[in-house]
Protein backbone atom coordinates (compact mmCIF):
# COMPACT_ATOMS: atom_id res chain seq x y z
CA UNK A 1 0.00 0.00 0.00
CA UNK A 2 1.37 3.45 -1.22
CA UNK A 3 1.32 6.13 1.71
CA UNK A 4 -0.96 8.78 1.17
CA UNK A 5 0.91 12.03 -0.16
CA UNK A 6 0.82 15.53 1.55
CA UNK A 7 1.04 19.21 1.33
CA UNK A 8 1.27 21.73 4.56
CA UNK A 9 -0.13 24.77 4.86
CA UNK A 10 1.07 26.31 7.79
CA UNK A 11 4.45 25.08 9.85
CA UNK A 12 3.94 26.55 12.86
CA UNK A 13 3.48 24.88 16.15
CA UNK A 14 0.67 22.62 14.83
CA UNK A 15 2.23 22.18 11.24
CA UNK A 16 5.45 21.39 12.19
CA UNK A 17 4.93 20.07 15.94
CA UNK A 18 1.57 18.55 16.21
CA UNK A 19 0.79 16.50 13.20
CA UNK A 20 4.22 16.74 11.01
CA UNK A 21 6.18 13.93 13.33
CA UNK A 22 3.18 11.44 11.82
CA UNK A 23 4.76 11.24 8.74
CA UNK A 24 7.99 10.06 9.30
CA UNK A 25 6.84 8.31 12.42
CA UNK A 26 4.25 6.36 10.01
CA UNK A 27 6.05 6.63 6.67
CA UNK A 28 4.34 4.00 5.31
CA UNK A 29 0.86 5.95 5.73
CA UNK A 30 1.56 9.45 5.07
CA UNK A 31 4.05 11.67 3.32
CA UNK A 32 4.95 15.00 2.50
CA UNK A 33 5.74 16.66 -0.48
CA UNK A 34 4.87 20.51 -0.31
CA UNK A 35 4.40 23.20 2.11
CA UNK A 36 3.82 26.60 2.31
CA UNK A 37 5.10 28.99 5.27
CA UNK A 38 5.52 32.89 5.11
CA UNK A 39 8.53 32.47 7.97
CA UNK A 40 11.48 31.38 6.47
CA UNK A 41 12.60 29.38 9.14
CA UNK A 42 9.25 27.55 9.44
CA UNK A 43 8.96 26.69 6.19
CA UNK A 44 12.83 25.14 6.04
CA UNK A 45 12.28 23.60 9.02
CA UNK A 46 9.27 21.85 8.10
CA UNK A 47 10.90 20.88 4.27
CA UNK A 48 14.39 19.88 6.00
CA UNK A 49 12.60 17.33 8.17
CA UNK A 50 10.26 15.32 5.67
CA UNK A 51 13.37 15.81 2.50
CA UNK A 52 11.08 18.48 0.46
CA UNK A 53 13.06 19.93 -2.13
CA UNK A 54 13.62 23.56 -2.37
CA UNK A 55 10.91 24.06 -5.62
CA UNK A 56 8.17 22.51 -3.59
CA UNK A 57 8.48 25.00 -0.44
CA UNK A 58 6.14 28.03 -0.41
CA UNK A 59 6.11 31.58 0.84
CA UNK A 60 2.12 31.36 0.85
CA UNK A 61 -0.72 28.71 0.85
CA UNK A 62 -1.90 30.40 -2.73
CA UNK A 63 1.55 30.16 -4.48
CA UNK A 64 1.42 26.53 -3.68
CA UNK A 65 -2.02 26.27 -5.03
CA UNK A 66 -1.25 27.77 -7.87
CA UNK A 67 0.77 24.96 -8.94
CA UNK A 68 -2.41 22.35 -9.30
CA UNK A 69 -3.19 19.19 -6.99
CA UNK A 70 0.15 18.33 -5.92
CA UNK A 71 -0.94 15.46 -3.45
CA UNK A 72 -4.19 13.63 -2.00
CA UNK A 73 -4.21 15.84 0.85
CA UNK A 74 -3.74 18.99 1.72
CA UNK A 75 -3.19 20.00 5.80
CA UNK A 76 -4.22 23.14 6.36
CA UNK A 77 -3.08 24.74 9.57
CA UNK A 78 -2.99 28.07 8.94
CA UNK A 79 -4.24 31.00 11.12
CA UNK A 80 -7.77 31.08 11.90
CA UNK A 81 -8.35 34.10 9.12
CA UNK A 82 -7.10 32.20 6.46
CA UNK A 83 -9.38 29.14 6.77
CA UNK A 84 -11.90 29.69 4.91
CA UNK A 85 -10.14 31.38 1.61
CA UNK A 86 -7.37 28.26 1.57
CA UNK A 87 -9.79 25.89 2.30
CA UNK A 88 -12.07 26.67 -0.81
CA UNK A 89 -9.27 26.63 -2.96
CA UNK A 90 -7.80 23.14 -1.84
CA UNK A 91 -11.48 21.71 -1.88
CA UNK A 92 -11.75 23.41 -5.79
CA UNK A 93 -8.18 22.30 -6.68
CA UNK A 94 -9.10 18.38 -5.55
CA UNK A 95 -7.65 18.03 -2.13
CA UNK A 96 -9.31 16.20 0.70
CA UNK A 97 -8.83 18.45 3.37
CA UNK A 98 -8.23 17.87 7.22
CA UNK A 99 -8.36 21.38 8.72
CA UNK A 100 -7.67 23.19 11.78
CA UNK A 101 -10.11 24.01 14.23
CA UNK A 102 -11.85 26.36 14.40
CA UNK A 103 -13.31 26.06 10.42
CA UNK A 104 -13.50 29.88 10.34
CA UNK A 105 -14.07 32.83 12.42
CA UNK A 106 -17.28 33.86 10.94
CA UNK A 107 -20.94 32.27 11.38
CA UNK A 108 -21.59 32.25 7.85
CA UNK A 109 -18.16 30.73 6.08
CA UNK A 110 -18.43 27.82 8.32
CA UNK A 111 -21.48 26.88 7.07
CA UNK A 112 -20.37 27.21 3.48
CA UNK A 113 -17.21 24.82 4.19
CA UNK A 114 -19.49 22.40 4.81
CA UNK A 115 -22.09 22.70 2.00
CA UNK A 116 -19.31 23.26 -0.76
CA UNK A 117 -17.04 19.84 1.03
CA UNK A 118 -20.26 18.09 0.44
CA UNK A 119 -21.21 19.47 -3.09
CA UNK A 120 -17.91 18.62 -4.25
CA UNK A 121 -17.87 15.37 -2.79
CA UNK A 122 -14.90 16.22 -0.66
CA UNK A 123 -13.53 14.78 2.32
CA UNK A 124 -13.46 17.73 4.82
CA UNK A 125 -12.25 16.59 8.21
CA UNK A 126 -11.79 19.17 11.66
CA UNK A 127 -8.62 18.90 13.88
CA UNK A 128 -11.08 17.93 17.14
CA UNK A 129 -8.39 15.60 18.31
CA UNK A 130 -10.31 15.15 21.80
CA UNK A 131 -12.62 12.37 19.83
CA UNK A 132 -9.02 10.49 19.63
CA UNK A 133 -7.61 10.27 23.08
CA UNK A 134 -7.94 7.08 25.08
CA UNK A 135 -9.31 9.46 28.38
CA UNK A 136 -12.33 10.89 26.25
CA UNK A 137 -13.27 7.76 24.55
CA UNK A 138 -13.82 5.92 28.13
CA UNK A 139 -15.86 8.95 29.56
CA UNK A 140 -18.29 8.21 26.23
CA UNK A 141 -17.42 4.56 26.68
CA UNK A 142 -18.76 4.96 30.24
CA UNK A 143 -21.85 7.69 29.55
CA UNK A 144 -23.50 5.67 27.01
CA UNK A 145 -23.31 2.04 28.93
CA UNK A 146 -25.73 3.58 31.70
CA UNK A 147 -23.34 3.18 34.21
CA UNK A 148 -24.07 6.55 35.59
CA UNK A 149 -27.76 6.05 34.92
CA UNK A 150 -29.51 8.83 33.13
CA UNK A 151 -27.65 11.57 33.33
CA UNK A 152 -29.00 14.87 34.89
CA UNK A 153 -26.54 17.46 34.93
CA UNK A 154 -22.64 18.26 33.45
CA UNK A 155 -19.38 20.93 35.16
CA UNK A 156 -17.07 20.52 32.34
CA UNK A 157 -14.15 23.74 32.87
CA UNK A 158 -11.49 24.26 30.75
CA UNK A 159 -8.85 25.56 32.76
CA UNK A 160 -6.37 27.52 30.84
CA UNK A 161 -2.78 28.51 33.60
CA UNK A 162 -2.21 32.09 33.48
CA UNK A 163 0.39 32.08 31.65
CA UNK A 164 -1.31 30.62 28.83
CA UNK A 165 -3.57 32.89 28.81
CA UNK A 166 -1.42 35.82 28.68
CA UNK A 167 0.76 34.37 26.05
CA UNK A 168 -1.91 33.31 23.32
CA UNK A 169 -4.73 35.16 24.32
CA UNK A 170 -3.52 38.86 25.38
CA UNK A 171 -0.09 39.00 23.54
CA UNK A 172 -0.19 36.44 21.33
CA UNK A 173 -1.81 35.48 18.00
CA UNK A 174 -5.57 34.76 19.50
CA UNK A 175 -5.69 38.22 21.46
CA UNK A 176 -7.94 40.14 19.02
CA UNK A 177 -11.38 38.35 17.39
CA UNK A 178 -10.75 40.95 14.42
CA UNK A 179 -7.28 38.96 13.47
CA UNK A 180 -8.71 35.36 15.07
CA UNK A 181 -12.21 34.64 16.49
CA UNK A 182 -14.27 34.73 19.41
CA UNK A 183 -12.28 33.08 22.62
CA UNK A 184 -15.59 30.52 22.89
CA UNK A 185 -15.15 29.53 19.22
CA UNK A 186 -10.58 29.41 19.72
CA UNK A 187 -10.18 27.97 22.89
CA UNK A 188 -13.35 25.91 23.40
CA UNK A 189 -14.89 24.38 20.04
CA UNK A 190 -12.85 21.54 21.56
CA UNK A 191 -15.07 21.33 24.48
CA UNK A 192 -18.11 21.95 22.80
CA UNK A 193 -17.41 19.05 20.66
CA UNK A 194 -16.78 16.30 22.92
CA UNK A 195 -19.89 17.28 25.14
CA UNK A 196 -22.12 16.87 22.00
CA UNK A 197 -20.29 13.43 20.87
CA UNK A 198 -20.63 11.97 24.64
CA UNK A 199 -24.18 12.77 25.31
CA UNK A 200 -25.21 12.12 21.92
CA UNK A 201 -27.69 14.86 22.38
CA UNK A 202 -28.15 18.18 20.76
CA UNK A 203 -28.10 21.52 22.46
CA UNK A 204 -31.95 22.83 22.73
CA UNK A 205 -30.89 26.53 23.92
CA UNK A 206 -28.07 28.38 25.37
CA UNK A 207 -26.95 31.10 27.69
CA UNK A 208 -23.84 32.94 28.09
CA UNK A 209 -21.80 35.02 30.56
CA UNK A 210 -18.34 36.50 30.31
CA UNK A 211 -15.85 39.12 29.85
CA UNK A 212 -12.53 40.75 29.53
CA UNK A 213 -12.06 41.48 32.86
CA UNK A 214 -8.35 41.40 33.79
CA UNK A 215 -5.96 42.22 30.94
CA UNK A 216 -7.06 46.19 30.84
CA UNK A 217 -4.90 49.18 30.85
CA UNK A 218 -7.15 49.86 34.28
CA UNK A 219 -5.58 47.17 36.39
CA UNK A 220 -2.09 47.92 34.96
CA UNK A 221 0.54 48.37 38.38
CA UNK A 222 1.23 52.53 38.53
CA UNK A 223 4.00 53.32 36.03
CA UNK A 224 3.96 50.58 33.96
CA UNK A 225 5.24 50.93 30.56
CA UNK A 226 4.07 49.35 27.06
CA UNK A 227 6.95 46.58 27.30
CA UNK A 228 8.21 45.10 29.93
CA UNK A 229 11.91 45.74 29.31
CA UNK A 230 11.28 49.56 28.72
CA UNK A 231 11.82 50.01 32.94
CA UNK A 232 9.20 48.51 34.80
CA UNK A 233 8.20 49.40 37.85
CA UNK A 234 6.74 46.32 39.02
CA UNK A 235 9.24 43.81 36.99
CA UNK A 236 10.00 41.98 40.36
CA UNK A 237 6.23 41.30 41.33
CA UNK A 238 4.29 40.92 38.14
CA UNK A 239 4.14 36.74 37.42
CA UNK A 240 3.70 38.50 33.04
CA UNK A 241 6.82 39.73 33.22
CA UNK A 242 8.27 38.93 29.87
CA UNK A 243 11.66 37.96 30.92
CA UNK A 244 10.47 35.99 33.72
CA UNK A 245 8.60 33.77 30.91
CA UNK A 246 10.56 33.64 27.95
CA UNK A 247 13.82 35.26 28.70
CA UNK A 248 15.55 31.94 29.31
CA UNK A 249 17.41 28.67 27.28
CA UNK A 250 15.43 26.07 26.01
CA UNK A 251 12.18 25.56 23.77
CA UNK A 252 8.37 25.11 23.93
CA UNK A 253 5.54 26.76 22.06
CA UNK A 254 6.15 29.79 23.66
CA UNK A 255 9.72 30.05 23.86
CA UNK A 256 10.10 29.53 19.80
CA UNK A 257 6.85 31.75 19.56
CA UNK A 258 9.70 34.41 20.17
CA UNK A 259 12.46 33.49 18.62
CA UNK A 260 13.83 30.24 17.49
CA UNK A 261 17.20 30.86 18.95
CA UNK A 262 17.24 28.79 21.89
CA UNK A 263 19.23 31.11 23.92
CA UNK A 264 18.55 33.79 26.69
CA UNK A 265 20.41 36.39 24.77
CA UNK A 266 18.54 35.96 21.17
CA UNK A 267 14.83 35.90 23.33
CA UNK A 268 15.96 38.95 25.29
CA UNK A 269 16.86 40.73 22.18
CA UNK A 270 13.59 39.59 20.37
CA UNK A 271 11.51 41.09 23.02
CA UNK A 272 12.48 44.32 22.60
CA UNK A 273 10.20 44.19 19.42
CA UNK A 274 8.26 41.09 19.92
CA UNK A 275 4.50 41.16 20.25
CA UNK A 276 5.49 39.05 23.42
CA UNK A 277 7.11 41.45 25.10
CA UNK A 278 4.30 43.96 26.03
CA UNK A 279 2.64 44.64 28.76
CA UNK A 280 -0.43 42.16 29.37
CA UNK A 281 -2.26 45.41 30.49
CA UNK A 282 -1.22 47.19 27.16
CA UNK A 283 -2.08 45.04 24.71
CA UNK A 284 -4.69 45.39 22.01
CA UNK A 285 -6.58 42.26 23.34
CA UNK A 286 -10.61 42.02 23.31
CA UNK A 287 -11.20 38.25 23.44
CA UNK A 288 -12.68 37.18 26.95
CA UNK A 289 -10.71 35.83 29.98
CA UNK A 290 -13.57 34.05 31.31
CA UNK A 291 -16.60 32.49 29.86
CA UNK A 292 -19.73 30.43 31.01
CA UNK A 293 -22.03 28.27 28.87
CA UNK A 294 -25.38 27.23 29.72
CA UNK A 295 -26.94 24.79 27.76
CA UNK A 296 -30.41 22.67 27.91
CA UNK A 297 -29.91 19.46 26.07
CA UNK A 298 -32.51 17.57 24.08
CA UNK A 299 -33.13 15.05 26.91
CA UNK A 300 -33.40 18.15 29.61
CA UNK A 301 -29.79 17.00 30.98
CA UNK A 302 -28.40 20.36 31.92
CA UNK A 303 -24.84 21.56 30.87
CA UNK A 304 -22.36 24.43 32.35
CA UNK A 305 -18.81 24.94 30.17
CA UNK A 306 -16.90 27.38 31.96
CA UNK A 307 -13.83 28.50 30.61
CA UNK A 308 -10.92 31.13 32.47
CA UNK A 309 -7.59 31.99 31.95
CA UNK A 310 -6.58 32.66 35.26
CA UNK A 311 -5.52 29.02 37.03
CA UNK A 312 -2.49 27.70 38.74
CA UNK A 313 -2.34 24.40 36.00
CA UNK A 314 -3.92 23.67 32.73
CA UNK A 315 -6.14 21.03 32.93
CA UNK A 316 -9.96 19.88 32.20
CA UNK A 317 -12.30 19.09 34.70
CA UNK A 318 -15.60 17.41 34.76
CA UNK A 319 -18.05 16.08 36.96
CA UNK A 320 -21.21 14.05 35.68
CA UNK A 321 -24.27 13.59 37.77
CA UNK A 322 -26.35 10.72 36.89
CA UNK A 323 -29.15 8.90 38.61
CA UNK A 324 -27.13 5.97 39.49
CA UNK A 325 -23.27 7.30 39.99
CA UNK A 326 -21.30 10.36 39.86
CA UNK A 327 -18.22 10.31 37.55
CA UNK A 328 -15.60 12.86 38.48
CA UNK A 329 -12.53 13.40 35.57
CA UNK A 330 -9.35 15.21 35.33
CA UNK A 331 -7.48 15.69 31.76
CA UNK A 332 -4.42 17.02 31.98
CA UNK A 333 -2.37 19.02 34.82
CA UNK A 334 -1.01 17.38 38.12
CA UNK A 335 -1.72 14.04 38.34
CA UNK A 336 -2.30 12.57 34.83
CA UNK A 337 -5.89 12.05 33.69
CA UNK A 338 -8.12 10.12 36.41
CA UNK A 339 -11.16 9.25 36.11
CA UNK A 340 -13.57 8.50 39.79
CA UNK A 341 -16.92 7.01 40.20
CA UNK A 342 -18.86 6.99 43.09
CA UNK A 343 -21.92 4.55 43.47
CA UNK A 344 -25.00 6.09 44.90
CA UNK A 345 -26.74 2.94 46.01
CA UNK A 346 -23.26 0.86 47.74
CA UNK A 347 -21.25 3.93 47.76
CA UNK A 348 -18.67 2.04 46.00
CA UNK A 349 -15.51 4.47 44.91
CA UNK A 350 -14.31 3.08 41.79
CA UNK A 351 -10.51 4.98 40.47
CA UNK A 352 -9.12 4.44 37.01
CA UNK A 353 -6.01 6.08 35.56
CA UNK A 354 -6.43 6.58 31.81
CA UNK A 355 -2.62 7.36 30.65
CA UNK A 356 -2.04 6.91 26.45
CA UNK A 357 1.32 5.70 26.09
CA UNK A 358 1.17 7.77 22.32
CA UNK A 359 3.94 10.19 22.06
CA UNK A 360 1.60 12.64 20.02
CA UNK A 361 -0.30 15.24 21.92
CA UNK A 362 -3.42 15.91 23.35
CA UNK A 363 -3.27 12.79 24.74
CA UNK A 364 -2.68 10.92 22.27
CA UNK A 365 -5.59 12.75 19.59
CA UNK A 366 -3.01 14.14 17.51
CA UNK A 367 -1.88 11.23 15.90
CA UNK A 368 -5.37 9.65 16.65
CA UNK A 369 -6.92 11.94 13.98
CA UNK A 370 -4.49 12.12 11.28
CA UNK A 371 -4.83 7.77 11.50
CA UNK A 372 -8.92 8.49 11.63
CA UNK A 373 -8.35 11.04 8.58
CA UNK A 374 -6.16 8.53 6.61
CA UNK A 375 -8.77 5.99 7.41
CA UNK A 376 -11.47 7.95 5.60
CA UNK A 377 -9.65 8.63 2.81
CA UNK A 378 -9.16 5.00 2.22
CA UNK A 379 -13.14 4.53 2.71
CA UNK A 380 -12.65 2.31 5.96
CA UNK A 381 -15.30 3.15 8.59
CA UNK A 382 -14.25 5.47 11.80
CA UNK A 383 -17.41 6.32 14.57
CA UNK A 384 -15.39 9.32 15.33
CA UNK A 385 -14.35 10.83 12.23
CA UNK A 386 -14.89 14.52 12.71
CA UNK A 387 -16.21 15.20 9.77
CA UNK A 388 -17.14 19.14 9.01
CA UNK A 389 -20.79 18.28 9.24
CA UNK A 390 -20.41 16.89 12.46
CA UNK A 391 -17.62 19.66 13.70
CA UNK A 392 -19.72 22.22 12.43
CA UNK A 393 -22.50 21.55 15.60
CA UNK A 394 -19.86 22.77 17.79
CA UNK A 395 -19.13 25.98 16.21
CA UNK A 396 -22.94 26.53 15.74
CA UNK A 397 -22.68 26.57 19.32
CA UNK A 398 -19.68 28.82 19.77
CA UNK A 399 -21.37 31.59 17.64
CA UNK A 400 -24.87 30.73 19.63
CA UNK A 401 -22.80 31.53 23.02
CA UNK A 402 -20.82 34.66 21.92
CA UNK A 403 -24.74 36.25 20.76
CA UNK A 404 -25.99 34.97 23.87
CA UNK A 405 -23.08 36.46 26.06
CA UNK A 406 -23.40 40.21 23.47
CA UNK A 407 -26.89 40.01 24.11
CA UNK A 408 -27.61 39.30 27.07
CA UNK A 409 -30.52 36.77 25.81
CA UNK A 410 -31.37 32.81 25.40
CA UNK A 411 -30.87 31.40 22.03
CA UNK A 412 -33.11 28.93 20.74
CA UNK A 413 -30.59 26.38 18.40
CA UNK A 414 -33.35 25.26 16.35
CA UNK A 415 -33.91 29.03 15.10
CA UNK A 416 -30.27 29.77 14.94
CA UNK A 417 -29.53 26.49 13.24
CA UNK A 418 -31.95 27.70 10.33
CA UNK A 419 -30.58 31.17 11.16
CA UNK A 420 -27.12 29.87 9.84
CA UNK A 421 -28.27 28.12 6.70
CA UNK A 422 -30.56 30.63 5.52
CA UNK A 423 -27.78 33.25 6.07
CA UNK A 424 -24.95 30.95 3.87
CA UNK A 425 -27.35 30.11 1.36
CA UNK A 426 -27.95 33.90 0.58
CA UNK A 427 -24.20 34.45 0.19
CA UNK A 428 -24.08 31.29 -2.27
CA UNK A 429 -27.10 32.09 -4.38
């Protein structure tokens, strides 16, 4: 069996880091023979490690598009802004597709993903690697045995540690929904996914509450400058100091988000100019630091998503309340991922540990999806393939929430399902 072939749009951290090391890992599935990166060093990093000669590396996604189908597939990890222009093209030029989440940071192009992937008879498949890991799969596993009996009410928080949040989501590329998207759609299509795939229920209406409450020039310490390393005041006792979180050896997504150098000196240097080394109080941020979800589900099972960017780990946590057990879970963070049930009629405490011994990430759901999306492209069956009509319930909900939260109101899904379609159908026609 050939492997299937490969281009890569985008060799940043989930290009290069995330689903890249498949290929060679798997070379007998998957391989790659273009890719297209603006940043030099990207895009020679990405063609040095799977042998891509110098012709078939790309300043942009369109230049490589321009050259015809190169491959069977085309990755797209791009930023969130250029989903939805990329992704057209590689669906018109006869790639099957396996794109980034979130599809796009509009209502209305996510929608027409999906109706022109399944005009065109194109495979069109979301990056909700969550569906993949071993720890997810056992919650569902567990949910729809009737273990837990019927299942009244859901906590599911995605906890983001400060840091985190200050480095993708104040400074860094997800900061502004103008240049990326809503933080509900960004951070927490995830979330919304796997609740809809587990319950195997749909949302009946929504609230939403939330804002940007911290990172504001108002709660900036007296004297405090646009960067950090222009004088500080309060350099010794602010946890955001930029030295104090990138100004150091090594590497990690947000040490090469600075520079690729992997010394103190080079990252100093860099953020004298870097986007990462401003102020978190001073930065042109809007996206929320906090965020609750309410949601009514088909079967009256009630759901709360709460997601802030102000914890001491990152890490998920859940709690499901059924009529027979309670099923406490932890993904992520101190501890590994644990799951704990507690019996309500012997009061039987039941604990299972639910490691994946996958090197990918996520748990495991990075290299999970890219096997599910090789899978599908050979036509063998997958119950989790995250298809775009699938993915695109979760982003329905995203855009629901954000209204809700604007708005102050409930949404009914039913009317903002039709809402959507009518709306992308206009644009088509």
């Amino acid at each position: 069996m050939s492997p299937v072939t490969a281009v890569m749009l985008g060799a940043g951290g989930r290009g290069y880091k995330a689903y890249g090391p498949y290929a060679p890992a798997n070379p007998d599935e998957l391989q790659f023979v273009a890719v297209a990166e603006p940043i030099d060093d990207r895009r020679d990093r990405f063609g040095d490690a799977h042998n891509i000669p110098p012709e078939r590396r790309f300043k942009s996604w369109d230049d490589l598009l321009a050259q015809g189908q190169m491959a069977d597939a085309l990755f797209n990890c791009t930023m969130d802004q250029m989903h939805t222009a990329s992704t057209l093209a590689a669906l018109n030029a006869g790639y099957e597709v396996l794109l980034e989440k979130p599809m796009a940071h509009n209502l209305i192009d996510n929608v027409r993903l999906v109706q022109t992937a399944e005009q065109q008879g194109r495979l069109l498949q979301i990056c909700h690697v969550l569906r993949y890991t071993t720890f997810f799969r056992k919650i569902r596993e567990i949910v729809q045995s009737g273990r837990l009996g019927r299942i009244i009410n859901i906590d599911h928080r995605e906890n983001l540690i400060y840091w985190h949040m200050a480095h993708s989501f104040v400074r860094g590329n997800w900061r502004n929904e103008a240049t990326s998207a809503p933080m509900i759609l960004a951070k927490c299509c995830h979330d919304l996914d796997i609740l809809t795939w587990i319950l195997q229920r749909q949302v009946v209406r929504l609230g939403s509450f939330g804002s940007l409450t911290y990172f504001r020039p108002e709660n900036a310490p007296e004297g405090a400058p646009l960067r950090c390393l222009d004088g500080c005041p309060a350099a010794d006792d602010c946890k955001f100091y930029a030295p104090r979180i990138y100004g150091h050896d090594g590497s990690g997504f947000t040490l090469n988000a600075v520079t690729y150098e992997p010394t103190t000196a080079a990252r100093m240097k860099a953020l004298e100019t870097s986007p990462y080394g401003r102020c978190v109080y001073h930065c042109d941020n809007d996206v929320v630091d906090h965020q609750t979800v309410t949601m009514e589900m088909s079967d009256a099972t009630t759901v709360t998503l709460v997601m802030q960017g102000h914890g001491f780990e990152e890490c998920r946590t859940m709690r499901y309340d059924g009529t027979k057990a309670t099923m406490q879970a932890r993904f992520g963070g101190q501890g590994g991922n644990k799951l704990t049930i507690r019996d309500h009629l012997s009061g039987a405490t039941e604990y299972i540990d639910v490691e994946d011994s996958s090197a990918s990430g996520h748990g495991g759901g990075d290299f999970g999806l890219i096997a599910s999306f090789l899978r599908a492209m050979r036509g063998e069956p997958d119950d989790s393939l995250t298809s775009a009509r699938a993915s695109l319930e979760s982003h329905l909900l995203a855009f629901a929430a954000e209204e809700a939260r604007l708005n102050g109101s409930v949404i009914e899904m039913d009317n903002f399902r039709k809402r959507a379609d009518t709306l992308a159908e206009s644009i088509v026609h």
